[in-house]
Protein backbone atom coordinates (compact mmCIF):
# COMPACT_ATOMS: atom_id res chain seq x y z
CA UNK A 1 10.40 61.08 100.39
CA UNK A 2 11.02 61.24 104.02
CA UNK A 3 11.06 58.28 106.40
CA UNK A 4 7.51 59.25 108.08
CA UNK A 5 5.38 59.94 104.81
CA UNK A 6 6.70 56.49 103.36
CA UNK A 7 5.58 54.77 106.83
CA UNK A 8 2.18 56.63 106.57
CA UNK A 9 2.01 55.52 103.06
CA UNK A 10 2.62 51.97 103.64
CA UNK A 11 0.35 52.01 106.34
CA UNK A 12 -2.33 53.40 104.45
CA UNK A 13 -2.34 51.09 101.64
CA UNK A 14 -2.04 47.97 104.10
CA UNK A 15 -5.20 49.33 105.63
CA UNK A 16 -6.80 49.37 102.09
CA UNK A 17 -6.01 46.12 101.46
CA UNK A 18 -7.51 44.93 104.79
CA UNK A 19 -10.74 46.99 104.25
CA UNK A 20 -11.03 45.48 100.38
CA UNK A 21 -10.98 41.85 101.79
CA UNK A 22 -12.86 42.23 104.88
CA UNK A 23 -15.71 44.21 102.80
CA UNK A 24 -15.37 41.22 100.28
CA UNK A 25 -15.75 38.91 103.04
CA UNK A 26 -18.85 41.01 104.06
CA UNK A 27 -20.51 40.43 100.60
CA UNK A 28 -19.49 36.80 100.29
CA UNK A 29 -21.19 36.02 103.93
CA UNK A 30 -24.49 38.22 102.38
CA UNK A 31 -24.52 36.84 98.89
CA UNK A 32 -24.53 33.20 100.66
CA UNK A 33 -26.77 34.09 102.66
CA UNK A 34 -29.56 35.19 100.56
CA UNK A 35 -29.17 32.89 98.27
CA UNK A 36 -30.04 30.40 101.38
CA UNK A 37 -32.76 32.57 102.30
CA UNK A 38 -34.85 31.97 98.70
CA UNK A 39 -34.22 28.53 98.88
CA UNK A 40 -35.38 28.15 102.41
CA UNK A 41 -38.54 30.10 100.83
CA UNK A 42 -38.62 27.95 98.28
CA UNK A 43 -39.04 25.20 101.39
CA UNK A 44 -41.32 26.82 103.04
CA UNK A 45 -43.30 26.70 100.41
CA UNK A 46 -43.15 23.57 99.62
CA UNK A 47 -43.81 22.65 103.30
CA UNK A 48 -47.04 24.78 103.47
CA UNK A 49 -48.10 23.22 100.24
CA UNK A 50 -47.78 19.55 101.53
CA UNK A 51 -48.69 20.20 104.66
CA UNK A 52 -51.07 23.52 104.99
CA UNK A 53 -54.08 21.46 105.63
CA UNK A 54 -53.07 19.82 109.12
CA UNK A 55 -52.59 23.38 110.82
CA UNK A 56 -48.80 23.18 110.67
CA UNK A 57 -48.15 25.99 107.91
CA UNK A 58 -45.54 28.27 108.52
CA UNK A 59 -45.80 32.07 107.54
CA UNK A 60 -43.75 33.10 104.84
CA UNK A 61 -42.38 36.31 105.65
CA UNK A 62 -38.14 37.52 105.60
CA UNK A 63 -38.19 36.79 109.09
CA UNK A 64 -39.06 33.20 108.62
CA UNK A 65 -37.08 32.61 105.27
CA UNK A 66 -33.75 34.45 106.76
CA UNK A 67 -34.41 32.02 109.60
CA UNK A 68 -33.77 28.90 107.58
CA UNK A 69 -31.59 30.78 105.17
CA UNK A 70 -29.16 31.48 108.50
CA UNK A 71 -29.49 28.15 110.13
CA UNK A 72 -30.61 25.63 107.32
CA UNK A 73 -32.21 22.97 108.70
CA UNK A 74 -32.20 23.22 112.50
CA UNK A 75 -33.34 26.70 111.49
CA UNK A 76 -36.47 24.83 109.82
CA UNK A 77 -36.88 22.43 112.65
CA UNK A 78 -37.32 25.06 114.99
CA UNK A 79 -40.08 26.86 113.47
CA UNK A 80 -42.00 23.87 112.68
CA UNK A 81 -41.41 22.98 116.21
CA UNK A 82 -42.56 26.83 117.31
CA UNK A 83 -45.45 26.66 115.19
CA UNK A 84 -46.15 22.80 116.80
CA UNK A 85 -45.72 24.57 120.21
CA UNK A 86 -47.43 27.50 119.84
C-alpha cells in the first residue's frame, strides 16, 4: 500500500473515532437532559398543585419543563420569579 493511501486511511479512521465519541457525547448531554426535563415537569406539577390557588402557577409546556430541565433550580427560580413579576 503506498505511503499516501495508508496516511488517508489512518486519517480517516481517526476521524471516525472522533465523530463516534463526539456523537456519543451528543446523546449523553440529550439523554441527561430530558431526563431533567420530566422531572422538572414532574416539579412543576407539583408546584402548581400546592400552590395553583394563590395565582403563582406556572404553565406546563416543553418550554417551561426544558427550562428547569437545563438549569435545575435557578432555572425554577426564575420562572416563579417571571410569573411573580409578570
Amino acid at each position: 500500500m503506498p505511503v499516501g493511501e495508508g496516511l488517508a486511511l489512518a486519517a480517516g479512521a481517526a476521524t471516525v473515532l472522533a465523530l463516534g465519541r463526539s456523537a456519543a457525547s451528543v446523546f449523553r448531554f440529550l439523554g441527561r437532559w430530558l431526563l431533567s426535563s420530566v422531572l422538572g415537569a414532574v416539579g412543576l406539577v407539583i408546584w402548581n398543585h400546592v400552590v395553583g390557588g394563590q395565582g403563582l402557577a406556572i404553565g406546563l409546556n416543553p418550554v417551561t419543563a426544558g427550562t428547569v430541565g437545563l438549569l435545575g433550580l435557578p432555572g425554577f427560580g426564575l420562572l416563579v420569579a417571571l410569573k411573580w413579576l409578570v
